[in-house]
Protein backbone atom coordinates (compact mmCIF):
# COMPACT_ATOMS: atom_id res chain seq x y z
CA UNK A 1 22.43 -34.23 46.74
CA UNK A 2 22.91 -32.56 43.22
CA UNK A 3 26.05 -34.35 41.25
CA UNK A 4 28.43 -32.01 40.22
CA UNK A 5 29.12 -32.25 36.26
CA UNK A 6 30.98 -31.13 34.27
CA UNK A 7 28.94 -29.28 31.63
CA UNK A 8 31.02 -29.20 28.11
CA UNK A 9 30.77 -25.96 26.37
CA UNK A 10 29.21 -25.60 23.31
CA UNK A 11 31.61 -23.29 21.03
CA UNK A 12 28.92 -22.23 18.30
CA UNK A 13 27.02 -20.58 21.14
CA UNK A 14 30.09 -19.15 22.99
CA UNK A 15 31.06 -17.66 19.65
CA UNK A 16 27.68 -16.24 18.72
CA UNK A 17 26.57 -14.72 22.35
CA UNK A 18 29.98 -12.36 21.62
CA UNK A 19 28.63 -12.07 17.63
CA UNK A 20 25.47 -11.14 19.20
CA UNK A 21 27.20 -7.96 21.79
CA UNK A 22 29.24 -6.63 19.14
CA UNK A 23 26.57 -6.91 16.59
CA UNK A 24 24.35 -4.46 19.31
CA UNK A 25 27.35 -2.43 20.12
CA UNK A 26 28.08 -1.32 16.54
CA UNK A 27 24.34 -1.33 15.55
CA UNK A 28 23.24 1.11 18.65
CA UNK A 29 26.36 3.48 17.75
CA UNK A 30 25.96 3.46 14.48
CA UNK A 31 21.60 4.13 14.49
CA UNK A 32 22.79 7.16 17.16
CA UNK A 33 25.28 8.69 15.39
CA UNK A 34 24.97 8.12 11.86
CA UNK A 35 23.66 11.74 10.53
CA UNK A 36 21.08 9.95 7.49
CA UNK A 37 20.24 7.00 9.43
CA UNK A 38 16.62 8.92 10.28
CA UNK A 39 16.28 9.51 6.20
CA UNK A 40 17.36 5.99 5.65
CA UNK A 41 14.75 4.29 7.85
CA UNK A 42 11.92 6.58 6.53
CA UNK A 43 13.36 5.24 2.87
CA UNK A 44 12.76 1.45 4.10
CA UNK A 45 9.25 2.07 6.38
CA UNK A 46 8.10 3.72 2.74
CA UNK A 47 9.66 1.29 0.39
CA UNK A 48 10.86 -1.82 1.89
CA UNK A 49 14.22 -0.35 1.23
CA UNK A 50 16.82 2.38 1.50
CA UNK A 51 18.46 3.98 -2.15
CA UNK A 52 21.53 2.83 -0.36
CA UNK A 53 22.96 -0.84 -0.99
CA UNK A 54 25.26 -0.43 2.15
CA UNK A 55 22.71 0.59 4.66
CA UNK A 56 20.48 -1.93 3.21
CA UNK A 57 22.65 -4.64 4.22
CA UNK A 58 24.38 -3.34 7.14
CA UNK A 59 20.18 -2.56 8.61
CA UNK A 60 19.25 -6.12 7.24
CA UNK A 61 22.20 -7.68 9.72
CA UNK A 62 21.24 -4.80 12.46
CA UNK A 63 17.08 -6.14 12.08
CA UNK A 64 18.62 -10.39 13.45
CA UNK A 65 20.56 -8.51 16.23
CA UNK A 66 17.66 -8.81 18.82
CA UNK A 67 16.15 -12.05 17.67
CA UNK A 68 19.56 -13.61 18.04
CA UNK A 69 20.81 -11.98 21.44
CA UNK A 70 16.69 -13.79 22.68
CA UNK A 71 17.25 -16.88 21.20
CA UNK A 72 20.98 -17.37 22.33
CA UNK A 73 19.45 -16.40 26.03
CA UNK A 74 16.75 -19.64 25.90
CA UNK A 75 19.24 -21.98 23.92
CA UNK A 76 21.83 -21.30 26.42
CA UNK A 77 19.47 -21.34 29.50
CA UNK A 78 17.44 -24.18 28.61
CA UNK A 79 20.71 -26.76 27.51
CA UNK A 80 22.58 -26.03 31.19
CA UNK A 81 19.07 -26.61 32.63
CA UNK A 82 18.64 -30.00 30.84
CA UNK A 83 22.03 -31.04 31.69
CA UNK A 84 21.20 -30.87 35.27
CA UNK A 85 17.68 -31.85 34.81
CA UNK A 86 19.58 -35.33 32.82
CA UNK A 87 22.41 -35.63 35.37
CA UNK A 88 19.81 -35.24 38.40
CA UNK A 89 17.02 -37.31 37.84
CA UNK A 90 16.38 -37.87 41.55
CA UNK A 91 16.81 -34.30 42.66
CA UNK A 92 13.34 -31.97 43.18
CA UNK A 93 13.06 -29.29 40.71
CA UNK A 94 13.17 -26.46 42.77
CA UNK A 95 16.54 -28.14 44.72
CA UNK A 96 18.48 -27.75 41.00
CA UNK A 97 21.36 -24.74 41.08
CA UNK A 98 20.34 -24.46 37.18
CA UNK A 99 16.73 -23.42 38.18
CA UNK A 100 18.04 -21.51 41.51
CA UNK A 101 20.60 -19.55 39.79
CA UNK A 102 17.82 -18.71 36.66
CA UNK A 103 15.22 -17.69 39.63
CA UNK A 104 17.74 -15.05 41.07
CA UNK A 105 18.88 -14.11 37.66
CA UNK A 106 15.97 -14.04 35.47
CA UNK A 107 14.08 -11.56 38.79
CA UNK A 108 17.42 -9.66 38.57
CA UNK A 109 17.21 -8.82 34.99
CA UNK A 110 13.89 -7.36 35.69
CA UNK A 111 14.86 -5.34 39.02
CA UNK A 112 18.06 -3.97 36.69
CA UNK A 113 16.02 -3.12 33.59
CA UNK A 114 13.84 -0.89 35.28
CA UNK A 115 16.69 0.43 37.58
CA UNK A 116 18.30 1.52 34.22
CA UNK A 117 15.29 3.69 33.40
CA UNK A 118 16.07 6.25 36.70
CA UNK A 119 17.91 9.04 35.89
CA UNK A 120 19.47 10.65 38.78
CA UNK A 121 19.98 13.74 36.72
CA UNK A 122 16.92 14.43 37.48
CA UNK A 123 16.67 13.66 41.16
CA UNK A 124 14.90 16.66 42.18
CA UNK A 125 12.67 16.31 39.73
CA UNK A 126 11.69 12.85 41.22
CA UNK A 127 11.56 14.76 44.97
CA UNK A 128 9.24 17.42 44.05
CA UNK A 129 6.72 14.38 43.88
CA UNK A 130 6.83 14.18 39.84
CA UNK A 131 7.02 10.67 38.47
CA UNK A 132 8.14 9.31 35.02
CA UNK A 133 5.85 7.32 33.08
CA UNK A 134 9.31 5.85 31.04
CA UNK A 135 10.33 4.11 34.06
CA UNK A 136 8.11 1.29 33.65
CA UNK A 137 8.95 1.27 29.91
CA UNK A 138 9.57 -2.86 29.14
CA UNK A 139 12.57 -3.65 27.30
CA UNK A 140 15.27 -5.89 26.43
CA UNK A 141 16.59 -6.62 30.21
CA UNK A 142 13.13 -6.91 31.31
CA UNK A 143 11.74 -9.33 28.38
CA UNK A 144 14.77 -11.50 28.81
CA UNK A 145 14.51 -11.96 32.62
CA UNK A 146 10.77 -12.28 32.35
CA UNK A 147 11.22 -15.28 29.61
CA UNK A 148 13.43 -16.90 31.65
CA UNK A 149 11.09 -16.91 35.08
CA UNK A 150 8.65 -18.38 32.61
CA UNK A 151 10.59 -20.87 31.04
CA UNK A 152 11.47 -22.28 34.23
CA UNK A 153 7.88 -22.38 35.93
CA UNK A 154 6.75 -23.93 32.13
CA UNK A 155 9.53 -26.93 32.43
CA UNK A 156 8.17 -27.41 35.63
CA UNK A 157 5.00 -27.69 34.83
CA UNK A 158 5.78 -29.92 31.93
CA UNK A 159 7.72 -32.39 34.15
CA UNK A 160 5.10 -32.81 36.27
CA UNK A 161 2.63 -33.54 33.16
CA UNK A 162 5.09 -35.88 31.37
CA UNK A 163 4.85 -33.43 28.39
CA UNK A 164 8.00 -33.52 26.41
CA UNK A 165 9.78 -30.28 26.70
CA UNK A 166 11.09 -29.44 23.35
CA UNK A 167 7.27 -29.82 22.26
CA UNK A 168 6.17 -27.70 25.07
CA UNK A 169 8.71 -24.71 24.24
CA UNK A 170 7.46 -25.29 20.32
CA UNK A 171 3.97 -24.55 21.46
CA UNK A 172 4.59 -21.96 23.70
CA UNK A 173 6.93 -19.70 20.65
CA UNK A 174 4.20 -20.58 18.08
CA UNK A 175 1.75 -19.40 20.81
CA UNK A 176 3.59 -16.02 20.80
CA UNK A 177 4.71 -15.21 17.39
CA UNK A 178 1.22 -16.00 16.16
CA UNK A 179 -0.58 -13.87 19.06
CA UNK A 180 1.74 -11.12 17.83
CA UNK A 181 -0.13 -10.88 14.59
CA UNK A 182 -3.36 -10.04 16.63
CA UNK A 183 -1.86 -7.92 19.58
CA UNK A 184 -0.42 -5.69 16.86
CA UNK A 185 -3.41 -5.31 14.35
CA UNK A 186 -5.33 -4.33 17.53
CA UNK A 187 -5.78 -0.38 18.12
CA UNK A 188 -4.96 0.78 21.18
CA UNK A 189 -3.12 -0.57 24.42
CA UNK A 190 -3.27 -4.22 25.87
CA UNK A 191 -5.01 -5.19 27.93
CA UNK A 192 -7.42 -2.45 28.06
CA UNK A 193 -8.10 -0.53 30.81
CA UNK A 194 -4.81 -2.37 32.93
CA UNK A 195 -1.99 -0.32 34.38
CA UNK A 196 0.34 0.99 32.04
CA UNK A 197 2.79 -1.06 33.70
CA UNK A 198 0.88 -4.71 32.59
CA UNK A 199 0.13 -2.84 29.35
CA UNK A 200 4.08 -1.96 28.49
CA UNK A 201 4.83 -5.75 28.50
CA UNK A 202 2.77 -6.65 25.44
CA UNK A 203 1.17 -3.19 23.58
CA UNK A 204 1.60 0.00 25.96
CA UNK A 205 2.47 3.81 25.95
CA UNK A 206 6.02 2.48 26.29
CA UNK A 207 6.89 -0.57 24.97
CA UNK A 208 9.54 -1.10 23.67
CA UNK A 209 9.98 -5.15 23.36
CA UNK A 210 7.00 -6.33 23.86
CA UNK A 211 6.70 -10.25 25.24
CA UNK A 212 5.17 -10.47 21.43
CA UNK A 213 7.00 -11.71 19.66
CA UNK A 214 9.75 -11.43 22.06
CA UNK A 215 9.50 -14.02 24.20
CA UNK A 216 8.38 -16.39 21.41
CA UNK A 217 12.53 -16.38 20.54
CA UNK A 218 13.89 -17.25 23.94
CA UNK A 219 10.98 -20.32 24.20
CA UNK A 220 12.84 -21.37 20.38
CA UNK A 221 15.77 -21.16 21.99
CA UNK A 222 14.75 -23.30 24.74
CA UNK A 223 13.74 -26.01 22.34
CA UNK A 224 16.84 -25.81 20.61
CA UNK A 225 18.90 -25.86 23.88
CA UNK A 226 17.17 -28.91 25.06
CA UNK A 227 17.88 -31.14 21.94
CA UNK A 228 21.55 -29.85 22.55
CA UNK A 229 21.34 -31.52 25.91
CA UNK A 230 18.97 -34.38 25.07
CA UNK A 231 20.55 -35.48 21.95
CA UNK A 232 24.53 -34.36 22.62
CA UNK A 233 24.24 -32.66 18.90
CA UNK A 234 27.35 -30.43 20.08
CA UNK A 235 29.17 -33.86 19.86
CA UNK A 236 28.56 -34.49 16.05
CA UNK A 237 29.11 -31.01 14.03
CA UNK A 238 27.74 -32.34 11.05
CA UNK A 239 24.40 -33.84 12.47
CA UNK A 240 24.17 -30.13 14.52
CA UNK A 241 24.24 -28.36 11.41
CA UNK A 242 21.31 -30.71 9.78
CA UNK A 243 19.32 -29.89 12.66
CA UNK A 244 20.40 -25.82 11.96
CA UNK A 245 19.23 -26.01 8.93
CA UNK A 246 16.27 -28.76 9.50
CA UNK A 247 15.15 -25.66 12.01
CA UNK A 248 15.73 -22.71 9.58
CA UNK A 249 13.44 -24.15 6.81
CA UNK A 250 11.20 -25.13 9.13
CA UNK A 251 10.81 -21.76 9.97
CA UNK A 252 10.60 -19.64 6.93
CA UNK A 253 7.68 -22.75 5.63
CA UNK A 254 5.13 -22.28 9.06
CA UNK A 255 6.25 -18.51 8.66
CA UNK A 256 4.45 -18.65 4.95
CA UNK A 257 1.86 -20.74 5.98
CA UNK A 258 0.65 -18.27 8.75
CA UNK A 259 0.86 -15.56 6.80
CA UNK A 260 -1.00 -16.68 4.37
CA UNK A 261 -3.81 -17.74 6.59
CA UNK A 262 -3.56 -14.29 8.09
CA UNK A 263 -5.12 -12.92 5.05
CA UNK A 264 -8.02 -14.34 5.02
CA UNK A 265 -8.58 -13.24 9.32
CA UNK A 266 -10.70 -9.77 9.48
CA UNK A 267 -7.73 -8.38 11.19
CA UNK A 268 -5.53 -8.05 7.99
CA UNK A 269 -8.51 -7.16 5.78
CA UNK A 270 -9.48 -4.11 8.25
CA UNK A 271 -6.07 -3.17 9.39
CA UNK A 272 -5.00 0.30 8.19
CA UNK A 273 -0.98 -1.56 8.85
CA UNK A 274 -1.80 -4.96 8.26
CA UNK A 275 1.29 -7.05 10.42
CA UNK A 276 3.38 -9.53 8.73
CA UNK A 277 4.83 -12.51 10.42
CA UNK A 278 8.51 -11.46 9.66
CA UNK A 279 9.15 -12.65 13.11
CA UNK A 280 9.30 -16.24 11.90
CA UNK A 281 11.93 -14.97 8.84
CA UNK A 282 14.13 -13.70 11.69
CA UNK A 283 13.94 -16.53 13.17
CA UNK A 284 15.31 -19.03 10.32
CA UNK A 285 17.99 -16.14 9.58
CA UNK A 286 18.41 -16.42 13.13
CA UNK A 287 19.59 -20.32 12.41
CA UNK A 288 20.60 -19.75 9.29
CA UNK A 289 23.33 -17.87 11.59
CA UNK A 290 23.72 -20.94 13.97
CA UNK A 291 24.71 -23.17 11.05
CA UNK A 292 27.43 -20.45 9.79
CA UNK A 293 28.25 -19.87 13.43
CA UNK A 294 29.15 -23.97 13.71
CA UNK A 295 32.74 -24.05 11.30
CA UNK A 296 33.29 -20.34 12.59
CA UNK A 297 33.85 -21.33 15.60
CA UNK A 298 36.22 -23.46 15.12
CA UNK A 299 38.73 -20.98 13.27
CA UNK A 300 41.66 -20.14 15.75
CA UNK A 301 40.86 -16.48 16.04
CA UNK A 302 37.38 -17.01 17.48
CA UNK A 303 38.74 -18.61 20.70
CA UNK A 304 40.46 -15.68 21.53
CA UNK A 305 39.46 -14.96 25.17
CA UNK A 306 38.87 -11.66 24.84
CA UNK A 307 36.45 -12.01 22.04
CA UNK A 308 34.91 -15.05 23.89
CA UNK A 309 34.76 -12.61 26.77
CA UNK A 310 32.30 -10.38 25.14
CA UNK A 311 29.85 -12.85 24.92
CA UNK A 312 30.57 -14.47 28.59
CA UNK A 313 29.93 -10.73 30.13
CA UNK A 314 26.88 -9.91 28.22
CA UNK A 315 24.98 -8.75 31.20
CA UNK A 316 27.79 -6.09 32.20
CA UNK A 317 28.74 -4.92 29.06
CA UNK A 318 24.86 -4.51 27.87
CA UNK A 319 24.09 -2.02 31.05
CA UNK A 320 27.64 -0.41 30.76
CA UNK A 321 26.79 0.55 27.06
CA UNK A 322 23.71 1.94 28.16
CA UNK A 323 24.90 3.70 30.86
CA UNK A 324 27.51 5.40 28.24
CA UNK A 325 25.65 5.45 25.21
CA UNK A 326 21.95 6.21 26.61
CA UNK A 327 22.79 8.05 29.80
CA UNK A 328 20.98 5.20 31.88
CA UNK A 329 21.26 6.16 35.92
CA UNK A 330 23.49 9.72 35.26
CA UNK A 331 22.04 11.24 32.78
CA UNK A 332 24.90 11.78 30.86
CA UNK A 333 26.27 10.26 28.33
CA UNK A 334 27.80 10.02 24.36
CA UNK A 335 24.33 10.40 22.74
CA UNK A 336 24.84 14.51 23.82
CA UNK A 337 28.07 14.88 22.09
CA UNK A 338 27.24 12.03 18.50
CA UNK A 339 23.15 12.47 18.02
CA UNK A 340 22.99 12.61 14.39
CA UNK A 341 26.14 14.24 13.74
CA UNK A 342 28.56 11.89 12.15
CA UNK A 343 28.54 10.92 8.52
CA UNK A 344 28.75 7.30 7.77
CA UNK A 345 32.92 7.11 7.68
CA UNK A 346 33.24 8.73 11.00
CA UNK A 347 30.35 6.67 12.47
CA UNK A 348 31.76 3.52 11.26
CA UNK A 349 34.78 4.54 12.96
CA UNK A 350 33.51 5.30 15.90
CA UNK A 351 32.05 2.05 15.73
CA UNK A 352 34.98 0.21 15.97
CA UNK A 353 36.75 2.33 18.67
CA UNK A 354 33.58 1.26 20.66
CA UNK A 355 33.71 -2.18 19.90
CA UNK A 356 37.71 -2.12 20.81
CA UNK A 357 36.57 0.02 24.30
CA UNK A 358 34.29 -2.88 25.27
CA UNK A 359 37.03 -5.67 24.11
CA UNK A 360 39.55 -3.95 26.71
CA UNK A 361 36.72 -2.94 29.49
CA UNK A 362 36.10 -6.89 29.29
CA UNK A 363 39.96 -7.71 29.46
CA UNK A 364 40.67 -6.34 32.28
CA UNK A 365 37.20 -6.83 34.08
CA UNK A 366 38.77 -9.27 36.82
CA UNK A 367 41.49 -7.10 37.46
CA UNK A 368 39.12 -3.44 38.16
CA UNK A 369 36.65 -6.25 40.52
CA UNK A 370 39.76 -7.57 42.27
CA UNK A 371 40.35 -3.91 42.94
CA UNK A 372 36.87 -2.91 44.15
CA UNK A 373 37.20 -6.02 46.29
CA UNK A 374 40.29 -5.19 47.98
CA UNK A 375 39.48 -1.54 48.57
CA UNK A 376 35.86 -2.65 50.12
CA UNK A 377 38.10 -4.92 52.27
CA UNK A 378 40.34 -2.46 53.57
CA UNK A 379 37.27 -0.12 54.77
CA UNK A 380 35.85 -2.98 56.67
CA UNK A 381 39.13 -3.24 58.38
């Protein structure tokens, strides 16, 4: 029988899973609405840089948005999953709520993702027998739920080959951020000659986060999250930020070093667009972050519950923006009314009102399911 815990929360990662929602809150509104952003972007594609300082910075924060929101998702995965896998030494693997509960939600992720991607607007479009191709476009809901299916059936594999996990999850992210480097200075779609479907998860017609680099992030995460669990850092702030920082550097070195063995691979030297491996400088800004994130959390203002909230309803709030930012499902939404039409005060603005929706959405979440609840109990009566 599985012992029931107590798992102590770790307040750097509460605090940066909300950092991470309102950072992709305000950066989707403001890449939507924001009338130059297009010129902007062209500016930095051309010259590594925008002739504006502000958009510079504000885009350099908006570019650790996704490699944060993956690498929070392992870290926080893979330390509840150690707990139990620490507190139930004696249990089967499959028998652990942890891996039970990441089974049902990692497949649900998926299911949701590509649910997102049907727009009922066009319904009778669908009837007529027409299909379209961006439903099986892979993206952020997808890639998440995908990493975490595989980070489960890798720790299994790992206990049953006494193969230390954190070294395992190492492998696995170098495995990734390095294959990037070759999927992407490959022409054409991968695998070749698969469904578009198979190809959309790593270079496809529509991919849109690939599992390369991707999933690399969440199996960084994982290794974090299990020294969390393995070694109790979240007990000793000042040994937790050596290890944030131990992490970062470690990053940005093995980033260098690959890149510079990357020049001297046929791949660069024929590449029209030879690749970079900026994936590994996102991912020491991405600790970088963690070791900021460690005193911030402390501060009395970041334990307010509804900013904590944010980052505990991450799932909801990310398909409830896309529902009303992208149109996901209705085919409506506040990307007909903004597109490209606000200058940078009013978009900023705009911003923040979304941000301050979100906050109160979350607030009074319990209350709007106890409602749902009690009306769906009444019509069974």
């Amino acid at each position: 029988m599985e012992q029931k815990v107590s798992q102590p929360r770790v307040q750097f990662i509460d605090f940066g899973r909300s950092i991470a929602i309102c950072m992709m809150l305000q950066g989707h509104f403001i890449s939507m609405s924001y009338v130059e952003y297009d010129y902007y972007m062209s500016e930095i594609f051309k010259n590594g840089h925008s002739s504006n300082l502000l958009f510079n910075a504000w885009g350099f924060m908006r570019g650790l948005t996704a490699p944060l929101f993956f690498t929070i998702s392992g870290t926080v995965f893979s330390y509840l999953l150690h707990l139990q896998l620490k507190n139930n030494q004696y249990l089967r693997f499959w028998e652990l709520k942890r891996v039970r509960k990441g089974v049902n939600r990692g497949l649900l992720l998926v299911l949701i993702g590509y649910a997102l991607q049907i727009n009922f607007k066009y319904i009778l479009y669908y009837f007529q027998g027409n299909f379209n191709p961006h439903f099986f476009t892979f993206h952020v809901l997808q890639c998440i739920g995908l990493g975490i299916l595989s980070l489960i059936l890798l720790t299994y594999f790992a206990l049953q080959l006494r193969i230390p996990f954190h070294w395992m999850y190492v492998s696995v992210g170098l495995c990734f951020f390095v294959g990037t480097f070759f999927v992407r200075s490959t022409e054409g779609f991968l695998p070749a000659n698969f469904p578009a479907f198979i190809q959309n998860m790593i270079q496809g017609p529509e991919t849109e986060f690939s599992i390369f680099p991707w999933m690399g992030y969440v199996f960084f995460g994982a290794f974090f999250g299990s020294l969390i669990a393995f070694l109790r850092l979240h007990e000793n702030k000042k040994r937790l930020i050596k290890y944030t920082l131990f992490i970062s550097i470690g990053a940005f070195m093995i980033g260098w070093l690959f890149t510079f063995l990357s020049w001297l691979t046929p791949q660069y030297q024929l590449s029209k667009h030879p690749q970079n491996l900026w994936y590994f400088d996102r991912l020491g800004f991405v600790f970088l972050l963690f070791t900021v994130f460690i005193p911030m959390s402390e501060w009395k203002i970041s334990k307010n519950p509804v900013f904590l909230g944010m980052g505990q309803n991450t799932f909801f709030v990310y398909v409830a923006h896309a529902i009303l930012l992208y149109g996901a499902l209705v085919g409506y939404s506040l990307r007909d009314l903004i597109q490209a039409k606000l200058s940078g005060y009013f978009s900023f603005l705009g911003a923040l009102l979304f941000l301050v929706f979100f906050a109160y959405l979350v607030k009074y979440l319990p209350s709007i399911k106890s409602f749902f609840r009690n009306l769906r109990m009444k019509s069974e009566l």
